[in-house]
Structures are given as C-alpha cells and as structure tokens.
PDB file of N, CA and C in Angstrom:
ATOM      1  N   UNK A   1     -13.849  -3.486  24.187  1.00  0.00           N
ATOM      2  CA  UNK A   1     -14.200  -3.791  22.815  1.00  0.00           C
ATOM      3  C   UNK A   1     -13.799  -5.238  22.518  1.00  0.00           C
ATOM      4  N   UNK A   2     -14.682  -5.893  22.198  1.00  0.00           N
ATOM      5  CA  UNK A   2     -14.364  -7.278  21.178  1.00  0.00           C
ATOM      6  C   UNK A   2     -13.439  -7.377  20.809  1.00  0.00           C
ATOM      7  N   UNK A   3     -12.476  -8.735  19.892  1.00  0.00           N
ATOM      8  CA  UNK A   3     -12.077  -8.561  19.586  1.00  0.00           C
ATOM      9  C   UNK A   3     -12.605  -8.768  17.924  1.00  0.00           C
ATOM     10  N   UNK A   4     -13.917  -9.078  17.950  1.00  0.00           N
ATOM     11  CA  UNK A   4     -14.754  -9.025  16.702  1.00  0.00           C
ATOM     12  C   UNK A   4     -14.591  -7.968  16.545  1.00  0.00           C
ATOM     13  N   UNK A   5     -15.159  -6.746  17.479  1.00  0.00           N
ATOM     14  CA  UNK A   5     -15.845  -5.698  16.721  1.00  0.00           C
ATOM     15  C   UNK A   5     -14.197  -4.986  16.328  1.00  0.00           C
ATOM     16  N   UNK A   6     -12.999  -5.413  16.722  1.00  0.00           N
ATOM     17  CA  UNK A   6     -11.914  -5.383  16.111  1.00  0.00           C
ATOM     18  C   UNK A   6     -11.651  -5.073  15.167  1.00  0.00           C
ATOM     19  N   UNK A   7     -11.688  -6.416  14.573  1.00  0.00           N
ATOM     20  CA  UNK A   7     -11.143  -7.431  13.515  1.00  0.00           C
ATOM     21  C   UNK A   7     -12.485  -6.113  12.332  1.00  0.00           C
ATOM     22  N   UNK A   8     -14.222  -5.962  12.573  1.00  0.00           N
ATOM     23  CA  UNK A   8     -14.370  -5.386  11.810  1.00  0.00           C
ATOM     24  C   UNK A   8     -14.257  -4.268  11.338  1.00  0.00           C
ATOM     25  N   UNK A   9     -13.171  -3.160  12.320  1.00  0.00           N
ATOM     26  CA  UNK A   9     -13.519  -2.222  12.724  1.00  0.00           C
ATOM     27  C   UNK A   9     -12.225  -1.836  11.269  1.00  0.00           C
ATOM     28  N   UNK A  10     -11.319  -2.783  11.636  1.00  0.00           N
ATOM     29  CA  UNK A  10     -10.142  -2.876  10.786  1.00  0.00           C
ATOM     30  C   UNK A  10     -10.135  -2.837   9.311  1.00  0.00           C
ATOM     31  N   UNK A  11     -11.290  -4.004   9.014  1.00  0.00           N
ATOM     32  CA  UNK A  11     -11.581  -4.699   7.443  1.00  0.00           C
ATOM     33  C   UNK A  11     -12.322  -2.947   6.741  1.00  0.00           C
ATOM     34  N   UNK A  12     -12.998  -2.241   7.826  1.00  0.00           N
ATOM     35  CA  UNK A  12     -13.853  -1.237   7.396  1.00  0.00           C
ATOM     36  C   UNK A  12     -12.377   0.053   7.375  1.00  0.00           C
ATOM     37  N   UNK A  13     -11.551   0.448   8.279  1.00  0.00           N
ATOM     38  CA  UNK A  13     -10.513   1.296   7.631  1.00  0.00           C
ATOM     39  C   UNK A  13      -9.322   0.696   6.913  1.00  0.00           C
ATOM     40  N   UNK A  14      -9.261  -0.676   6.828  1.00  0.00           N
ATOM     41  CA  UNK A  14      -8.109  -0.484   6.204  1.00  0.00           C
ATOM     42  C   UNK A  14      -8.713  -1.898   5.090  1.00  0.00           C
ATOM     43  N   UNK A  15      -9.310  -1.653   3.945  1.00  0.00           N
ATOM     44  CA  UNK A  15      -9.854  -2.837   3.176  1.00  0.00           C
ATOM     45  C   UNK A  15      -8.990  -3.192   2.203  1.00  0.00           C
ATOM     46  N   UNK A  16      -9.162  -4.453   1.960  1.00  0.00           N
ATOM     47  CA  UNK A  16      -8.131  -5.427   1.133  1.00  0.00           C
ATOM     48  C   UNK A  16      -8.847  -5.921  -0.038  1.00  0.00           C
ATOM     49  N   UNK A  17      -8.635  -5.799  -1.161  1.00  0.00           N
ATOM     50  CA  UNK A  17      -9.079  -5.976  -2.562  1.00  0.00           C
ATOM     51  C   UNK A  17      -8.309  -7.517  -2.919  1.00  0.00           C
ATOM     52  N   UNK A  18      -9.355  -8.558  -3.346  1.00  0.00           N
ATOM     53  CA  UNK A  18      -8.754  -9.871  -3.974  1.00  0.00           C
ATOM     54  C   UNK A  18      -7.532  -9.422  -5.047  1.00  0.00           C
ATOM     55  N   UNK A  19      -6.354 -10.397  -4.667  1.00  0.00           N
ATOM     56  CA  UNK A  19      -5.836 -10.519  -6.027  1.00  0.00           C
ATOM     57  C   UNK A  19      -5.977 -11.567  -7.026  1.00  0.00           C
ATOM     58  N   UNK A  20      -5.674 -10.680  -8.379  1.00  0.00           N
ATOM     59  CA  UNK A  20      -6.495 -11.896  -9.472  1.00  0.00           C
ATOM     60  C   UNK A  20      -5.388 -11.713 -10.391  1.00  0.00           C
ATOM     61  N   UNK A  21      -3.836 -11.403 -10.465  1.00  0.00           N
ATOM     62  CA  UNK A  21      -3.222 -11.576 -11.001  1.00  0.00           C
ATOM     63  C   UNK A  21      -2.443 -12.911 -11.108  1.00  0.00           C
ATOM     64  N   UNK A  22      -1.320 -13.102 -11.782  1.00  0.00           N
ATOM     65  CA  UNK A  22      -0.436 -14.029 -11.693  1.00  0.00           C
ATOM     66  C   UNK A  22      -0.176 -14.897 -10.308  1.00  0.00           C
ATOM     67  N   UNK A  23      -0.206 -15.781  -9.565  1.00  0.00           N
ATOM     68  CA  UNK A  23      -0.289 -16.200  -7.975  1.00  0.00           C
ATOM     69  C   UNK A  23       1.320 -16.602  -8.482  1.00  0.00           C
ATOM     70  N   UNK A  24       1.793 -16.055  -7.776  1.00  0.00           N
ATOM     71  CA  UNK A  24       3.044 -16.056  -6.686  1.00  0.00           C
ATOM     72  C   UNK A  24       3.441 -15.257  -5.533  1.00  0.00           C
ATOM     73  N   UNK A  25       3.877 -16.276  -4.728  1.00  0.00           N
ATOM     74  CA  UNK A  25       4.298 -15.672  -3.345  1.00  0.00           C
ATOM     75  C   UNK A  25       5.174 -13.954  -3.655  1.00  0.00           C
ATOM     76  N   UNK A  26       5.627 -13.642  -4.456  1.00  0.00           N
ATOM     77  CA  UNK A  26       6.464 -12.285  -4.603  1.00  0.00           C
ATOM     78  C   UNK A  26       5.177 -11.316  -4.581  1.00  0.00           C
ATOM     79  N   UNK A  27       4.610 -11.862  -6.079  1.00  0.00           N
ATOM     80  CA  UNK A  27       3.433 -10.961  -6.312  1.00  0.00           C
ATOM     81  C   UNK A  27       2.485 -10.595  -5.589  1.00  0.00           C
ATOM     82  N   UNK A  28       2.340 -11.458  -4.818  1.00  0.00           N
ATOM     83  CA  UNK A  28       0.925 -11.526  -3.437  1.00  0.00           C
ATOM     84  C   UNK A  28       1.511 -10.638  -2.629  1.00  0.00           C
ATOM     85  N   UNK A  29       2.860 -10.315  -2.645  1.00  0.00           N
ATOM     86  CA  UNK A  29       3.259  -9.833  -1.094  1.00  0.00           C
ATOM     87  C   UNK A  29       2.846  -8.385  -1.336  1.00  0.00           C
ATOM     88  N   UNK A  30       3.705  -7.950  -3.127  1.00  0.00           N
ATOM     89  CA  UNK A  30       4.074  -6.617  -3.758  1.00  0.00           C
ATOM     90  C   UNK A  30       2.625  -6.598  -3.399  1.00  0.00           C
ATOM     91  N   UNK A  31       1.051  -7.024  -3.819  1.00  0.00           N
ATOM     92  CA  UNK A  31      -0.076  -6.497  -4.100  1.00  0.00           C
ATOM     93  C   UNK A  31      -0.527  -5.682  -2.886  1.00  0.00           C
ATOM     94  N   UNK A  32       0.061  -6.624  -1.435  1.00  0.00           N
ATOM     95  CA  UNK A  32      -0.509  -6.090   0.020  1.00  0.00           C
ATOM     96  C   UNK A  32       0.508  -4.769  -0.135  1.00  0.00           C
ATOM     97  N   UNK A  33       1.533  -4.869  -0.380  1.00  0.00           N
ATOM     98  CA  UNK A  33       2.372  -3.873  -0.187  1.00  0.00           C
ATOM     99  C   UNK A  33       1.916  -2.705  -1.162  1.00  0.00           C
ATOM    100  N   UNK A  34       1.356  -2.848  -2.656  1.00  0.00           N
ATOM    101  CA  UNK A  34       0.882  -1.801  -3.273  1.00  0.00           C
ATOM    102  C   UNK A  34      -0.524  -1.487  -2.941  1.00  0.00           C
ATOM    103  N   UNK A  35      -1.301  -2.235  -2.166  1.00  0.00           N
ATOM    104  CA  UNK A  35      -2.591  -1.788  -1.349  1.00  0.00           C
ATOM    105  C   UNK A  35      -2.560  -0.786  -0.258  1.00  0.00           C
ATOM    106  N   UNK A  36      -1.625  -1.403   0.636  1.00  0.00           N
ATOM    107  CA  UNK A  36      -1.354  -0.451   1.950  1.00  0.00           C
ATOM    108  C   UNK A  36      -0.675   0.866   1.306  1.00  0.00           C
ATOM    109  N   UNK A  37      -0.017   1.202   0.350  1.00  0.00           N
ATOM    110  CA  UNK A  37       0.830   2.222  -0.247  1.00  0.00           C
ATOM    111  C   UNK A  37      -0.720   2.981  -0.471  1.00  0.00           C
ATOM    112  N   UNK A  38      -1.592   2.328  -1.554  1.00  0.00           N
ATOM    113  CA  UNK A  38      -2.453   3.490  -1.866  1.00  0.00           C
ATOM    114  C   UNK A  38      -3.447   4.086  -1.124  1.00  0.00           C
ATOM    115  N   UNK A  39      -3.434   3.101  -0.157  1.00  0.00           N
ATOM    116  CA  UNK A  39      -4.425   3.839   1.522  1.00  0.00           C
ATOM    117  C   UNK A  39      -3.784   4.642   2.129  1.00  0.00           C
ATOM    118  N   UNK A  40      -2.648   4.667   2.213  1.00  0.00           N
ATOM    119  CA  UNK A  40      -2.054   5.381   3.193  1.00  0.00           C
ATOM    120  C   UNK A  40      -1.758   6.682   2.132  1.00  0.00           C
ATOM    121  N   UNK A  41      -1.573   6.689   1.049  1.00  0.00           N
ATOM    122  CA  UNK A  41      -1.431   8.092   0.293  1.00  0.00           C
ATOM    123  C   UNK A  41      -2.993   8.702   0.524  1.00  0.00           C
ATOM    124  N   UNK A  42      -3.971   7.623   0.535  1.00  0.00           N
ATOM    125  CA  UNK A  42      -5.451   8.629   0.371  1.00  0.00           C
ATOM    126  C   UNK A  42      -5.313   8.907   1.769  1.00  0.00           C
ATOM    127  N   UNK A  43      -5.026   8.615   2.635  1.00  0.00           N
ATOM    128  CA  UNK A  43      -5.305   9.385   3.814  1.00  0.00           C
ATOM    129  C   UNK A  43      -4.290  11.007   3.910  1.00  0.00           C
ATOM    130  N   UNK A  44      -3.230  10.397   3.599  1.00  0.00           N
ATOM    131  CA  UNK A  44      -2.420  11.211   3.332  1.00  0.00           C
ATOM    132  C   UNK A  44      -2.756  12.573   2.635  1.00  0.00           C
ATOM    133  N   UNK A  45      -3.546  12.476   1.337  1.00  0.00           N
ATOM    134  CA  UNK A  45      -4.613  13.565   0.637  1.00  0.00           C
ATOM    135  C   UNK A  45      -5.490  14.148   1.190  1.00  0.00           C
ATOM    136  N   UNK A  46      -6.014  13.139   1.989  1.00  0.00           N
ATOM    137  CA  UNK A  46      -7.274  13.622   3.053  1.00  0.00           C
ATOM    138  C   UNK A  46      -6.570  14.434   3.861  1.00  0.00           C
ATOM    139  N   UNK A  47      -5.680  14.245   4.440  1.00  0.00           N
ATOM    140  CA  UNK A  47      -5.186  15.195   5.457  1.00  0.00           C
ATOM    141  C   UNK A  47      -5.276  16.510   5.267  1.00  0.00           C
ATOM    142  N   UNK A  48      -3.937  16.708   3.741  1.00  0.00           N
ATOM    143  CA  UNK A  48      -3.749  17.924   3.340  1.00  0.00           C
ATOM    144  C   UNK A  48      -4.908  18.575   2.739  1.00  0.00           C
ATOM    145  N   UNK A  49      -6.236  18.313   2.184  1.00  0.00           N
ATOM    146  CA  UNK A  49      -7.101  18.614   1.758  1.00  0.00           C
ATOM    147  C   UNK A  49      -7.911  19.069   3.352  1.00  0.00           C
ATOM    148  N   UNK A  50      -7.664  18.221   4.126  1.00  0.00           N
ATOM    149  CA  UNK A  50      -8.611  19.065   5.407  1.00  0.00           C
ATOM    150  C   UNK A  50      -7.458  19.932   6.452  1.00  0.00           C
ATOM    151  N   UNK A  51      -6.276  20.408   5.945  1.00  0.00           N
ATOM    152  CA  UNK A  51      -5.462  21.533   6.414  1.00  0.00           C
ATOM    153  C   UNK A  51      -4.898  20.672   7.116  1.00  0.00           C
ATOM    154  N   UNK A  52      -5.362  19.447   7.659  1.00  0.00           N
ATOM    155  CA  UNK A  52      -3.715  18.930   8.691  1.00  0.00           C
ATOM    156  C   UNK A  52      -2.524  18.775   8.384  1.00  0.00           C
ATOM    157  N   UNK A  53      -1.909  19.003   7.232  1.00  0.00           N
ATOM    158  CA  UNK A  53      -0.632  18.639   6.279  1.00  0.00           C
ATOM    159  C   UNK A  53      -0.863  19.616   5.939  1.00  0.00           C
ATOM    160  N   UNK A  54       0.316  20.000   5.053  1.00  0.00           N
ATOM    161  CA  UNK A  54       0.693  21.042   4.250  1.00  0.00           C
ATOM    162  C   UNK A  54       0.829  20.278   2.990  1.00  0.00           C
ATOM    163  N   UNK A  55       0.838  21.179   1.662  1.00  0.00           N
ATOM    164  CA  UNK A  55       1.490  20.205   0.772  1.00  0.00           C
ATOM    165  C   UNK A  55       2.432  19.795   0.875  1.00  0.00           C
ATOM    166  N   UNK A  56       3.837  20.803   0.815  1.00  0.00           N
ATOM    167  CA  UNK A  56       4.925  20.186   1.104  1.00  0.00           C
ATOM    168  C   UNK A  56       5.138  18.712   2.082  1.00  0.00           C
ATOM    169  N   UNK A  57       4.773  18.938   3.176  1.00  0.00           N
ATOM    170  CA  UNK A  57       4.503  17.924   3.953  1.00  0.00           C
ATOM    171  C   UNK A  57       3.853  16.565   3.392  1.00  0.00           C
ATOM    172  N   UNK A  58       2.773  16.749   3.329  1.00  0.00           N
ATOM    173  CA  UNK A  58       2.225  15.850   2.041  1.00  0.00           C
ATOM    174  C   UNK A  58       3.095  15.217   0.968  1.00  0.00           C
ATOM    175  N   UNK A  59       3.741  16.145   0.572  1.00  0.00           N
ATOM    176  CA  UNK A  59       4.336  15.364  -0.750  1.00  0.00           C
ATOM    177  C   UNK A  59       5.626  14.798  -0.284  1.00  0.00           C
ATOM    178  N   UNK A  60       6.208  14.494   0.961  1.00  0.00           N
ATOM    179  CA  UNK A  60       7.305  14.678   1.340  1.00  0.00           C
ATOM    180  C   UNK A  60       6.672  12.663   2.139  1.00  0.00           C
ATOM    181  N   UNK A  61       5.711  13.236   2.463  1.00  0.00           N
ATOM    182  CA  UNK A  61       5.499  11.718   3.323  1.00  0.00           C
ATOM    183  C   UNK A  61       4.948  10.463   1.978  1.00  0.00           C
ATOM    184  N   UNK A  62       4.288  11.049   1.182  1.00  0.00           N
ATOM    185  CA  UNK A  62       4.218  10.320  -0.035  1.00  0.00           C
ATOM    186  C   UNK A  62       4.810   9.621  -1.242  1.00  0.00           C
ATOM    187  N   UNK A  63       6.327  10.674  -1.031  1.00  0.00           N
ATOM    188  CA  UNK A  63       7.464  10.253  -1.456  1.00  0.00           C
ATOM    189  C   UNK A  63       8.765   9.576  -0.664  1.00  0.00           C
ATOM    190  N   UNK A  64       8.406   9.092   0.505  1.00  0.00           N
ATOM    191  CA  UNK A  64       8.903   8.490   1.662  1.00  0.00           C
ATOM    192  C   UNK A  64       8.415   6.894   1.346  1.00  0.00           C
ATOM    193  N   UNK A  65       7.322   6.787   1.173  1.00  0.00           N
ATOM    194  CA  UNK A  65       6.079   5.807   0.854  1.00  0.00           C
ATOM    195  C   UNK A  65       6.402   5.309  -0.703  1.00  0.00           C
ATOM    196  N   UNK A  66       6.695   6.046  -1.213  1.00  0.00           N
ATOM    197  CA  UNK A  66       6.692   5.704  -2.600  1.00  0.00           C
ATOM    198  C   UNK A  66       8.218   4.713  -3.165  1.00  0.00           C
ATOM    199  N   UNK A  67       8.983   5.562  -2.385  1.00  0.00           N
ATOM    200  CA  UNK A  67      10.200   4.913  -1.846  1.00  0.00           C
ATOM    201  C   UNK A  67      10.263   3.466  -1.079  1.00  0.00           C
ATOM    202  N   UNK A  68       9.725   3.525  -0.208  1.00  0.00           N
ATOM    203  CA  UNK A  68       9.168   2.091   0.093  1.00  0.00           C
ATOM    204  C   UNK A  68       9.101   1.079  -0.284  1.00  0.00           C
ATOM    205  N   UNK A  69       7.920   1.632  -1.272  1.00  0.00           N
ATOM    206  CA  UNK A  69       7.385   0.794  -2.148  1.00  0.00           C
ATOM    207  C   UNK A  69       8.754  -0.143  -3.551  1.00  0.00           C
ATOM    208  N   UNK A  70       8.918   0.938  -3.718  1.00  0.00           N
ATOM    209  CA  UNK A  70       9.737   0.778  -4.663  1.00  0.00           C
ATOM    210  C   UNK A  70      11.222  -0.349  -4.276  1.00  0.00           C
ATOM    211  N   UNK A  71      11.355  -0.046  -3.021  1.00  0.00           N
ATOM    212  CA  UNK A  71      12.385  -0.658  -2.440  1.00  0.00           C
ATOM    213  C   UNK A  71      11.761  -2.481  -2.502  1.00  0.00           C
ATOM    214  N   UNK A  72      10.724  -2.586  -1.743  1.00  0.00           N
ATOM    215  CA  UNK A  72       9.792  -3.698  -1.921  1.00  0.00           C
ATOM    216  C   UNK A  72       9.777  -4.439  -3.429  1.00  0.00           C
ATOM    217  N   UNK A  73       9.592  -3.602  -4.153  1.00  0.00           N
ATOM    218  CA  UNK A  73       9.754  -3.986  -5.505  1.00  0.00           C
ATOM    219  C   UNK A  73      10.744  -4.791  -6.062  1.00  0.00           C
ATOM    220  N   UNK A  74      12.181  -4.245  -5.191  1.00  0.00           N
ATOM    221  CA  UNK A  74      13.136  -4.674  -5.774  1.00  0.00           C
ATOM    222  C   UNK A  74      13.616  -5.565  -5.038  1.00  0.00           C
ATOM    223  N   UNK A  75      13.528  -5.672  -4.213  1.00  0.00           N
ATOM    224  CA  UNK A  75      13.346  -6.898  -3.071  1.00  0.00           C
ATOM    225  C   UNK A  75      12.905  -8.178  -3.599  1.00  0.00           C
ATOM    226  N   UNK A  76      11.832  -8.162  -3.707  1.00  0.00           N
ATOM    227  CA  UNK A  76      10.903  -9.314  -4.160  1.00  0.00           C
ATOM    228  C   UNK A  76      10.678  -9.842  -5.835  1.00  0.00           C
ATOM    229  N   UNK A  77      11.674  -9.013  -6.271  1.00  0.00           N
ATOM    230  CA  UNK A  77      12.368  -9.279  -7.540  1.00  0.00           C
ATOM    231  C   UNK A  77      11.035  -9.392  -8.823  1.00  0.00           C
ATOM    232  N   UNK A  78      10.387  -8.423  -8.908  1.00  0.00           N
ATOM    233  CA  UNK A  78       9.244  -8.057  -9.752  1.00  0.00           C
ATOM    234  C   UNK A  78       9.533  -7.256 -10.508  1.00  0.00           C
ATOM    235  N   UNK A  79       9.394  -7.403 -11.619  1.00  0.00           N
ATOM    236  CA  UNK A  79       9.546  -6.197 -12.873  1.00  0.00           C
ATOM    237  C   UNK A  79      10.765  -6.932 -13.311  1.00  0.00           C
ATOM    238  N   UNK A  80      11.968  -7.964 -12.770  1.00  0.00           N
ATOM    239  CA  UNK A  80      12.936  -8.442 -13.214  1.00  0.00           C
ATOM    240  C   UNK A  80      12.952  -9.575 -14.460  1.00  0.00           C
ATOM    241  N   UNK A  81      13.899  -9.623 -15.245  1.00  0.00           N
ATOM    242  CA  UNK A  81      13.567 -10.332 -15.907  1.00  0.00           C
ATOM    243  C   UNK A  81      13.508 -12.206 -16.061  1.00  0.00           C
ATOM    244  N   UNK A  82      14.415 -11.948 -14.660  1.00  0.00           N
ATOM    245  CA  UNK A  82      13.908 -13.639 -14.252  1.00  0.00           C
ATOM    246  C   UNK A  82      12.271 -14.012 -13.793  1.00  0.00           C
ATOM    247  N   UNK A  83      11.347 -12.955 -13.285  1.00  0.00           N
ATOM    248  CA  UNK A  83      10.058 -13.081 -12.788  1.00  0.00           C
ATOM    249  C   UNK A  83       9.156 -12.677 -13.523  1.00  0.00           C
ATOM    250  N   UNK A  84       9.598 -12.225 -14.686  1.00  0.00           N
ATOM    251  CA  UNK A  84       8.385 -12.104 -15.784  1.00  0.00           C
ATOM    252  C   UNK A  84       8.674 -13.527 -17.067  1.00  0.00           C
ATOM    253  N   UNK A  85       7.585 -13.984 -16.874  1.00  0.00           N
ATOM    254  CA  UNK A  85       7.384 -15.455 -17.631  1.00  0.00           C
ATOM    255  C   UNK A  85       6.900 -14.806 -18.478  1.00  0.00           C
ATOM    256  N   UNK A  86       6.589 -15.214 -20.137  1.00  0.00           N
ATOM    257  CA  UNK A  86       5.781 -15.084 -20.781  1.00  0.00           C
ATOM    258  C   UNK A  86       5.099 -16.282 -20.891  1.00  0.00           C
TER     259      UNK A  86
END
C-alpha cells in the first residue's frame, strides 16, 4: 500500500474538523484532543450497539477517555482564569 493511499485511508477514518475558535497554541491542542475524544466515543457506541462491548464496558472505556480529556484540560490551562481573555 502507498503511502498516499495511507495518508487517505486515515483522513477518511479518523477526520479532522477546522478550528475557528480563539487561535492559541493551548486551544488548538485541547480541539485535536476534544476531536479524537469524540471519535473514539462514536466508535466506542458503535461497538456496544453492534454487541462487541457491553454497556458496562462501554461506559467504563468512555469514562477512561473522558478522564483524559479532562486531565488535558487542565494541563493546558483552559477554562482557567488566566486563559480566558475577555
């Protein structure tokens, strides 16, 4: 395989939405990081909806993820009140 047919094989499962918020390096990172979070929960749905997961299971890897996320959050110092400008 290419490494084109790669690169499209990628853009087609795992797609990336422009950001059009505020541009900073924190925010840009949180956006990839809250993109990949909500793909990986829809697959995650998909699973348990086609019996490969359980719910429990499901809700267990989603809240693993969510955690993550959240950790990221606080990391990159968003929602703080030094990084919200008005």
């Amino acid at each position: 395989m290419s490494k084109f047919d790669k690169e499209e094989r990628n853009k087609f499962f795992y797609p990336r939405s422009r950001y059009y918020g505020k541009f900073t390096p924190p925010n840009l990172v949180f956006n990839a990081n809250l993109q990949e979070f909500a793909q990986r929960v829809s697959y995650i749905c998909s699973l348990e909806t086609g019996g490969k997961l359980s719910p429990e299971e499901a809700y267990q890897e989603i809240k693993q993820l969510y955690k993550q996320l959240k950790k990221s959050r606080k990391q990159l110092g968003i929602g703080t009140d030094s990084s919200d400008e008005k």
